[in-house]
Protein backbone atom coordinates (compact mmCIF):
# COMPACT_ATOMS: atom_id res chain seq x y z
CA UNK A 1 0.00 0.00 0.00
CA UNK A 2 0.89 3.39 -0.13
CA UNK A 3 2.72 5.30 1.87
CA UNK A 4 2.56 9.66 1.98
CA UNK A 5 4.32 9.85 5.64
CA UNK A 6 7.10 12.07 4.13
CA UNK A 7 4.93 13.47 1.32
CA UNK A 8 1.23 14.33 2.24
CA UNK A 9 -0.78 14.82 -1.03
CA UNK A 10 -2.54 17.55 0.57
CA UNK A 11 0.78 19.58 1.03
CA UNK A 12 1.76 19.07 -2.95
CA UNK A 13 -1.94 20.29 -4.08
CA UNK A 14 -3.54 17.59 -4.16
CA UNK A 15 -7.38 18.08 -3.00
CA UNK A 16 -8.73 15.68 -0.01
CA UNK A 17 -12.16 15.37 1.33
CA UNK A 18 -12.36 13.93 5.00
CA UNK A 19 -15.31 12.42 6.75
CA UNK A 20 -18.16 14.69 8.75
CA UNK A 21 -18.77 14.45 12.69
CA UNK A 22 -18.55 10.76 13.69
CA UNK A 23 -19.24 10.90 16.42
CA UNK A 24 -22.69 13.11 16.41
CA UNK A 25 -23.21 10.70 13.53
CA UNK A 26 -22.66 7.17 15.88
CA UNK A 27 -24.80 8.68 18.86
CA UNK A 28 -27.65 10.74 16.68
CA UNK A 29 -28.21 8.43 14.10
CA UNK A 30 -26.92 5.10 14.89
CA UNK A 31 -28.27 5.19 18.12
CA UNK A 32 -24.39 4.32 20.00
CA UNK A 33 -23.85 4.79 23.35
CA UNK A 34 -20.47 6.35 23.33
CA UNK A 35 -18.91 6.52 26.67
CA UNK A 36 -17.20 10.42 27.43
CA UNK A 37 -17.66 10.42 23.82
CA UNK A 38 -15.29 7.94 22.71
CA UNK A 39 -15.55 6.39 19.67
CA UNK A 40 -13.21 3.46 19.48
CA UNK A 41 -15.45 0.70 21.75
CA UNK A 42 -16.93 0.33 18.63
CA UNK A 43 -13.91 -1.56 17.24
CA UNK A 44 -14.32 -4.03 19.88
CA UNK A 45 -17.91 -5.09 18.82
CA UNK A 46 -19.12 -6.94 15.95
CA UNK A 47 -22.05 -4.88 15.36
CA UNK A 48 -19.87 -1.13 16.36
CA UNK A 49 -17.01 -2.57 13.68
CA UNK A 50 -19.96 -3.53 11.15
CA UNK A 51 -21.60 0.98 11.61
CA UNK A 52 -17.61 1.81 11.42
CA UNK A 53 -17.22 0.00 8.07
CA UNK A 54 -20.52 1.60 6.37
CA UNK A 55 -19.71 5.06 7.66
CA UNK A 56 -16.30 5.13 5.71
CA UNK A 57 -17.49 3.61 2.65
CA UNK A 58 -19.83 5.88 2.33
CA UNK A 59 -17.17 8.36 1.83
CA UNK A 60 -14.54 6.10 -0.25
CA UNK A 61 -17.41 5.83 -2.75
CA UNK A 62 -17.59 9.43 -2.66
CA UNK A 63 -13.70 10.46 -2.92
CA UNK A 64 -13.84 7.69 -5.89
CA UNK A 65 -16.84 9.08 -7.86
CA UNK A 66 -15.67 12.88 -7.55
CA UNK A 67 -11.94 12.12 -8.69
CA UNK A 68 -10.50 13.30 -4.89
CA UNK A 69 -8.54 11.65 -2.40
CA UNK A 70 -9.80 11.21 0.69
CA UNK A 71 -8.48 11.30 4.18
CA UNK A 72 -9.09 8.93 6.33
CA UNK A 73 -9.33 10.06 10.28
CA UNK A 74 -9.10 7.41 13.10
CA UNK A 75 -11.47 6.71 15.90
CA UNK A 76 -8.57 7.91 18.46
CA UNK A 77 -10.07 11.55 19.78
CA UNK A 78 -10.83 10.30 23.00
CA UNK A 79 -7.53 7.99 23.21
CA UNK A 80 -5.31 9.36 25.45
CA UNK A 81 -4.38 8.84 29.09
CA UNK A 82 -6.95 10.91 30.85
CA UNK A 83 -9.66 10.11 28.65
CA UNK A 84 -9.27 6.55 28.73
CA UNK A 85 -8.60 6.45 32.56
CA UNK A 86 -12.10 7.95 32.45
CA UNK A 87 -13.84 5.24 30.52
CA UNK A 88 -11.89 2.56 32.38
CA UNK A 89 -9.56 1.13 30.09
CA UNK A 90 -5.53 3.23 31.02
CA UNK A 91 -4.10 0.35 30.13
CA UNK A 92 -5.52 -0.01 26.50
CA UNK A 93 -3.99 3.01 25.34
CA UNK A 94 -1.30 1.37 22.76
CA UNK A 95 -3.80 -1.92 21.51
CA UNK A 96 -6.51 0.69 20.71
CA UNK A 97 -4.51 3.00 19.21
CA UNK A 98 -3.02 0.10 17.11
CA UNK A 99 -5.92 -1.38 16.05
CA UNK A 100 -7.64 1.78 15.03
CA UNK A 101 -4.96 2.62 12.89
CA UNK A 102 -5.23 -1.04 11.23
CA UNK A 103 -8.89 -1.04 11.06
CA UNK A 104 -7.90 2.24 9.12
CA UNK A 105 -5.89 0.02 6.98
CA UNK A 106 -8.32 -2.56 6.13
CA UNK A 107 -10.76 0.91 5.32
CA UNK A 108 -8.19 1.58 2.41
CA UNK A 109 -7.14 -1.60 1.10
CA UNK A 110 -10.94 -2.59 0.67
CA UNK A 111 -12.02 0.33 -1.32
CA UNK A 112 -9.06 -0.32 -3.49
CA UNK A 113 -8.80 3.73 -4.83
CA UNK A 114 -7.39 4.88 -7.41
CA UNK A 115 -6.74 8.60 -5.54
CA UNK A 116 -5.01 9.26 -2.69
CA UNK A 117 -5.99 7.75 0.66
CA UNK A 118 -3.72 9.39 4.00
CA UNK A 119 -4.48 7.64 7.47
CA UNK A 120 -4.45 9.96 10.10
CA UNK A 121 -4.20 9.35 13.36
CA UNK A 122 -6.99 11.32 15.61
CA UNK A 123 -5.38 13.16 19.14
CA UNK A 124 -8.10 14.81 21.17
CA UNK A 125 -7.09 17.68 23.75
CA UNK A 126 -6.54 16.65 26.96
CA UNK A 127 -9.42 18.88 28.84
CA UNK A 128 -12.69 20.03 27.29
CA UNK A 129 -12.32 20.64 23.57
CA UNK A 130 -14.77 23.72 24.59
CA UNK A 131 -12.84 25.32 27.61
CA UNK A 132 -9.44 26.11 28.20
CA UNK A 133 -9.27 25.12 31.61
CA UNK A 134 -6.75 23.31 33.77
CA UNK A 135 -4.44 24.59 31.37
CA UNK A 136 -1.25 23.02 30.39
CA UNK A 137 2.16 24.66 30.11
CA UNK A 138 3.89 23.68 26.46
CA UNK A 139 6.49 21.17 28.29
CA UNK A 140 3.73 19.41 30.26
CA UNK A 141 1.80 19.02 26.22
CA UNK A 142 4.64 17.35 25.31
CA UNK A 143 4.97 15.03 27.74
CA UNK A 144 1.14 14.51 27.89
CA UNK A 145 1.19 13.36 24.54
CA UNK A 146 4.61 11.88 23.82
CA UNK A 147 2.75 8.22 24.54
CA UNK A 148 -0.10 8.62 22.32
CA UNK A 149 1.91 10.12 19.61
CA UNK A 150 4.53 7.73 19.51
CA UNK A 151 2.17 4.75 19.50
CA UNK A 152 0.70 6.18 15.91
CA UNK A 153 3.92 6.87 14.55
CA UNK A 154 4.81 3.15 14.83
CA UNK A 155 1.69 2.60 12.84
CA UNK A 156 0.95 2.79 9.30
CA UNK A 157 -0.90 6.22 10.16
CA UNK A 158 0.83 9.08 7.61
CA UNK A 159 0.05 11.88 10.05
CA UNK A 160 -1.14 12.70 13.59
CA UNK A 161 -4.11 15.41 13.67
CA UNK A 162 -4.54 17.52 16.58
CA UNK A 163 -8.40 18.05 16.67
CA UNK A 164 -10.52 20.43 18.75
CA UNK A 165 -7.65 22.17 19.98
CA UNK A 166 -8.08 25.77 22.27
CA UNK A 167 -4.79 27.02 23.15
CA UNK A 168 -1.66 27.31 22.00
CA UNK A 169 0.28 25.78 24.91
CA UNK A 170 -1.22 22.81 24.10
CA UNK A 171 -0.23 22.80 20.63
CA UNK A 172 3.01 23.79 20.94
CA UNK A 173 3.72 20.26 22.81
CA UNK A 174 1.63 18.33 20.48
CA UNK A 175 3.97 19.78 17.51
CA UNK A 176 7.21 18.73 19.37
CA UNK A 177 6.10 15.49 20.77
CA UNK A 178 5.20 14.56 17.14
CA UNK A 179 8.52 16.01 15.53
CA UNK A 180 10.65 14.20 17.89
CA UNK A 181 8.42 11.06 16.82
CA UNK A 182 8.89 11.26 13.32
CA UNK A 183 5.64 11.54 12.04
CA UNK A 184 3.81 15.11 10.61
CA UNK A 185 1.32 16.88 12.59
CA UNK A 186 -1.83 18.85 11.66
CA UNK A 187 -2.77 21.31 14.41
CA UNK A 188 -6.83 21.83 14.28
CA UNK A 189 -8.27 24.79 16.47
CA UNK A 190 -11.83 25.75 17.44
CA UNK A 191 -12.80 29.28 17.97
CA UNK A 192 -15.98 30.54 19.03
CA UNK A 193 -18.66 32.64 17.64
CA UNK A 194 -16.29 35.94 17.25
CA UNK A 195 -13.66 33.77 15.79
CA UNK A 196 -11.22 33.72 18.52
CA UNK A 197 -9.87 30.76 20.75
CA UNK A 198 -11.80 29.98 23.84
CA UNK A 199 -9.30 31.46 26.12
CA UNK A 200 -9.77 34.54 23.47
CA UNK A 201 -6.60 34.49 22.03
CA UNK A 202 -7.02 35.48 17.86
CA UNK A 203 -6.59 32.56 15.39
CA UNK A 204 -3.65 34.46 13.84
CA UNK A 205 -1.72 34.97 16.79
CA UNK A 206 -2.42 31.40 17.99
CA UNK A 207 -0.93 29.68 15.00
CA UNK A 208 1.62 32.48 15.00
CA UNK A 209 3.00 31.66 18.53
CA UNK A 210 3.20 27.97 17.53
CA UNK A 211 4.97 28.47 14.27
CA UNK A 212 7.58 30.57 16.70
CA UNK A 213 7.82 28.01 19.31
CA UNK A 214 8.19 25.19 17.01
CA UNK A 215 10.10 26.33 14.42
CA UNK A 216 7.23 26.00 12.07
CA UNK A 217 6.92 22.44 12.68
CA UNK A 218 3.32 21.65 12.05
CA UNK A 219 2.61 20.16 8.92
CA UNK A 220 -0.15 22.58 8.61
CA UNK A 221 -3.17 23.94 10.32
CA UNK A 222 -7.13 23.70 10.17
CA UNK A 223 -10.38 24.93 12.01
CA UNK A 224 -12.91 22.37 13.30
CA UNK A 225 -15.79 22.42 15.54
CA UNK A 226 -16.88 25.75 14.51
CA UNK A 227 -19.62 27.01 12.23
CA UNK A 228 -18.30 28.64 9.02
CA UNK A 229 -19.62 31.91 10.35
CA UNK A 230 -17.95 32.11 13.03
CA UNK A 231 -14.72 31.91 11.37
CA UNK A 232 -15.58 33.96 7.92
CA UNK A 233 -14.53 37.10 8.93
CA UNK A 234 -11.01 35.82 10.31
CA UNK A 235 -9.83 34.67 6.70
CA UNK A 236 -9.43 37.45 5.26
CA UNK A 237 -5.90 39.40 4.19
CA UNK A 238 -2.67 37.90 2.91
CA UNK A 239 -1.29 37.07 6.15
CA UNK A 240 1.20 34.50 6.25
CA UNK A 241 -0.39 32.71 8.77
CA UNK A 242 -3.50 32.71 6.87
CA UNK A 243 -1.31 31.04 4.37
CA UNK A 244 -1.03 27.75 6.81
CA UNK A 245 -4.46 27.11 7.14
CA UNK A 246 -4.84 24.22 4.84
CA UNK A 247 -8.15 22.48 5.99
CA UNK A 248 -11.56 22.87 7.69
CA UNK A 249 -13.76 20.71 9.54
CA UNK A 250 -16.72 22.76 10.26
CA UNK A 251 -20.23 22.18 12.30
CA UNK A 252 -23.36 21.89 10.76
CA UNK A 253 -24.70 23.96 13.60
CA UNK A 254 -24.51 27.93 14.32
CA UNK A 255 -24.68 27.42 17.40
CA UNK A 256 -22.11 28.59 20.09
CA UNK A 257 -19.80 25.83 21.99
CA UNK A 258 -22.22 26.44 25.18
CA UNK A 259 -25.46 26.16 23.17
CA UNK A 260 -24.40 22.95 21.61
CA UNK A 261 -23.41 21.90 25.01
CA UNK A 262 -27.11 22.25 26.35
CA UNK A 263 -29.01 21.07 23.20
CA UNK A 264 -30.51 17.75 24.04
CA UNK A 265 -31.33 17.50 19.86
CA UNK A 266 -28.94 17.60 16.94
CA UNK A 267 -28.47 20.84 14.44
CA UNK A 268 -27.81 19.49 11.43
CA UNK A 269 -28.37 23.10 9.32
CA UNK A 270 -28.71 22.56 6.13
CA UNK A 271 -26.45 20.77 3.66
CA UNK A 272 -26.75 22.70 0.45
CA UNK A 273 -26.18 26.12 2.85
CA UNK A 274 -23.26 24.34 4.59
CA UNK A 275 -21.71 23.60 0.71
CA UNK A 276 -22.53 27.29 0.06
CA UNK A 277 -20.25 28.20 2.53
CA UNK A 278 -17.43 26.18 1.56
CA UNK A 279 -17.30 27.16 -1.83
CA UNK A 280 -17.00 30.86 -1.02
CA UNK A 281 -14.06 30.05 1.44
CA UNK A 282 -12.37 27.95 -0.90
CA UNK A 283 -12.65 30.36 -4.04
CA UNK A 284 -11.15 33.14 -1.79
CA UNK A 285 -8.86 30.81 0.04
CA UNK A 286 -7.76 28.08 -3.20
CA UNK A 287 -4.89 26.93 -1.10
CA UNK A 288 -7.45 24.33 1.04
CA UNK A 289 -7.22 21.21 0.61
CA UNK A 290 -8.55 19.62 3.45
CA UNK A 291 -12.43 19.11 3.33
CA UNK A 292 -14.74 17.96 5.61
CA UNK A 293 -17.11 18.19 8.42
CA UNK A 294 -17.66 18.00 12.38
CA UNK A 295 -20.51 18.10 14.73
CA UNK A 296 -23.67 17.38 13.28
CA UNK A 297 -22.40 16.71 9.64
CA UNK A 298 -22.86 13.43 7.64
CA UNK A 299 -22.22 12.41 4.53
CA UNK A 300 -24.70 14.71 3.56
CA UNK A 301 -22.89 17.53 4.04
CA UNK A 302 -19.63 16.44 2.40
CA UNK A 303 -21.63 15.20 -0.96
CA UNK A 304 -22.82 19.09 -0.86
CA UNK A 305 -19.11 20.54 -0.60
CA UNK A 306 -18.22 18.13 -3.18
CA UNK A 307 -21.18 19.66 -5.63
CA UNK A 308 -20.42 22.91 -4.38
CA UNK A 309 -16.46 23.15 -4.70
CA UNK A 310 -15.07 20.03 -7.00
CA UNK A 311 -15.61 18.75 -10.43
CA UNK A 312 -17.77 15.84 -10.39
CA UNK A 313 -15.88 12.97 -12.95
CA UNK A 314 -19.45 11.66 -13.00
């Protein structure tokens, strides 16, 4: 199979769609009990490994019929050492990381492509991807996730992706831990509703304190877990930093971090709107190449930023 480790398609121009917001996906419409979240029990159980393998081929078909690659995300958010001390399982952390990474594997080989497909391995925050709290300093990051990140670079995975991010602090140590592993690392923030970090810091600045701290060692950086209005405004100029920003992952939803925390029903907007918006960002910004969704999206909502922004090869 293929290997990109040392030279992501996405980073030579090559365009990649990604999946929408698995997880909203596995609880909201599969009906899956995910404890804190966590999507990887599913690997464990005939029936969660038999949802995991229709959810990607949904969007393998997709990436095959629109002429894209696709990037393939694994179910790791949730596996690091706090998390999984939560759910019960500390001692799991390397088999589960492992095996998502192979189930990732099997994902590719079975869809047989004829585009691109990266694995990436998934690293949640270790906190509340909504609140910056019991912050971190940059050393303690890296040694936070030094384990999880060095388990995935003795995978196949291509890349590590740093999702739902909130501070730079924490990124910093997530960029070193990976370069001293060997392995490239996407950094993904959330902002809120004004377009700024949760502990208010401004997107710029954020990814501009992490390029300084790391010697620019992210592979590149994207937004997730944000509405595309909330983040509009932000993109605009020919800062360099602007320049790094190589994928999005937004939420179907409009709704602020703290409304989506209290909704007891999922937002899932609407599709075509939600491919409206991506086209507009992607004709000012043409340098994306990362596509896809979070909270709330499906596959709907991918199909309608592949109408929206890519040329359909029937």
């Amino acid at each position: 199979m293929p290997r990109y480790r040392n030279d992501l398609p996405q980073l030579n121009g090559e365009t990649l769609i990604t999946d929408g917001g698995l997880e909203t996906v596995l609880v909201f419409h599969e009906g899956c009990d995910l404890p804190e979240f966590a999507s990887f029990p599913l690997l464990d159980e005939p029936q969660g490994l038999a949802i995991m393998e229709r959810y990607f081929r949904r969007y393998t078909e997709m990436a095959e019929r629109h002429g894209v690659g696709l990037l393939l995300e694994s179910t790791t958010w949730r596996a690091n050492p706090d998390w999984m001390a939560k759910i019960g399982c500390p001692e799991d952390l390397e088999r589960i990381n492992h095996a998502a990474i192979e189930h990732l594997v099997a994902v590719r080989e079975a869809a047989g492509m004829s585009g691109p497909v990266v694995l990436s391995g998934c690293i949640g925050p270790r906190g509340d991807g909504y609140v910056a709290d019991n912050a971190m300093s940059a050393d303690q990051a890296t040694d936070y996730h030094a384990h999880q990140v060095r388990v995935l670079a003795d995978t196949k995975a291509d890349q590590v992706t740093a999702m739902t991010f909130n501070y730079a602090a924490e990124a910093i140590g997530l960029a070193r831990a990976a370069k001293e592993a060997g392995i490239p690392a996407a950094i993904s923030f959330t902002v809120e509703t004004d377009g700024r970090l949760p502990t208010g810091q401004p997107l710029g600045e954020t990814i501009q304190e992490v390029d300084e701290a790391t010697d620019s060692a992210p592979a590149y950086y994207m937004i997730n877990c944000a509405h595309p209005t909330h983040f509009d405004d932000v993109l605009t100029g020919s800062e360099p930093w602007i320049g790094r920003l190589l994928g999005l992952r937004a939420n179907a939803s409009a709704c602020s971090h703290a409304e989506l925390d209290a909704a007891e029903e999922l937002d899932e907007g609407d599709p075509e709107d939600f491919g409206h918006h991506y086209v507009m960002l992607t004709q000012r910004l043409p340098h994306l190449r990362v596509l896809g969704g979070c909270c709330g999206t499906d596959h709907r909502h991918i199909g309608a930023i592949c109408a929206a922004c890519l040329v359909s090869n029937g």
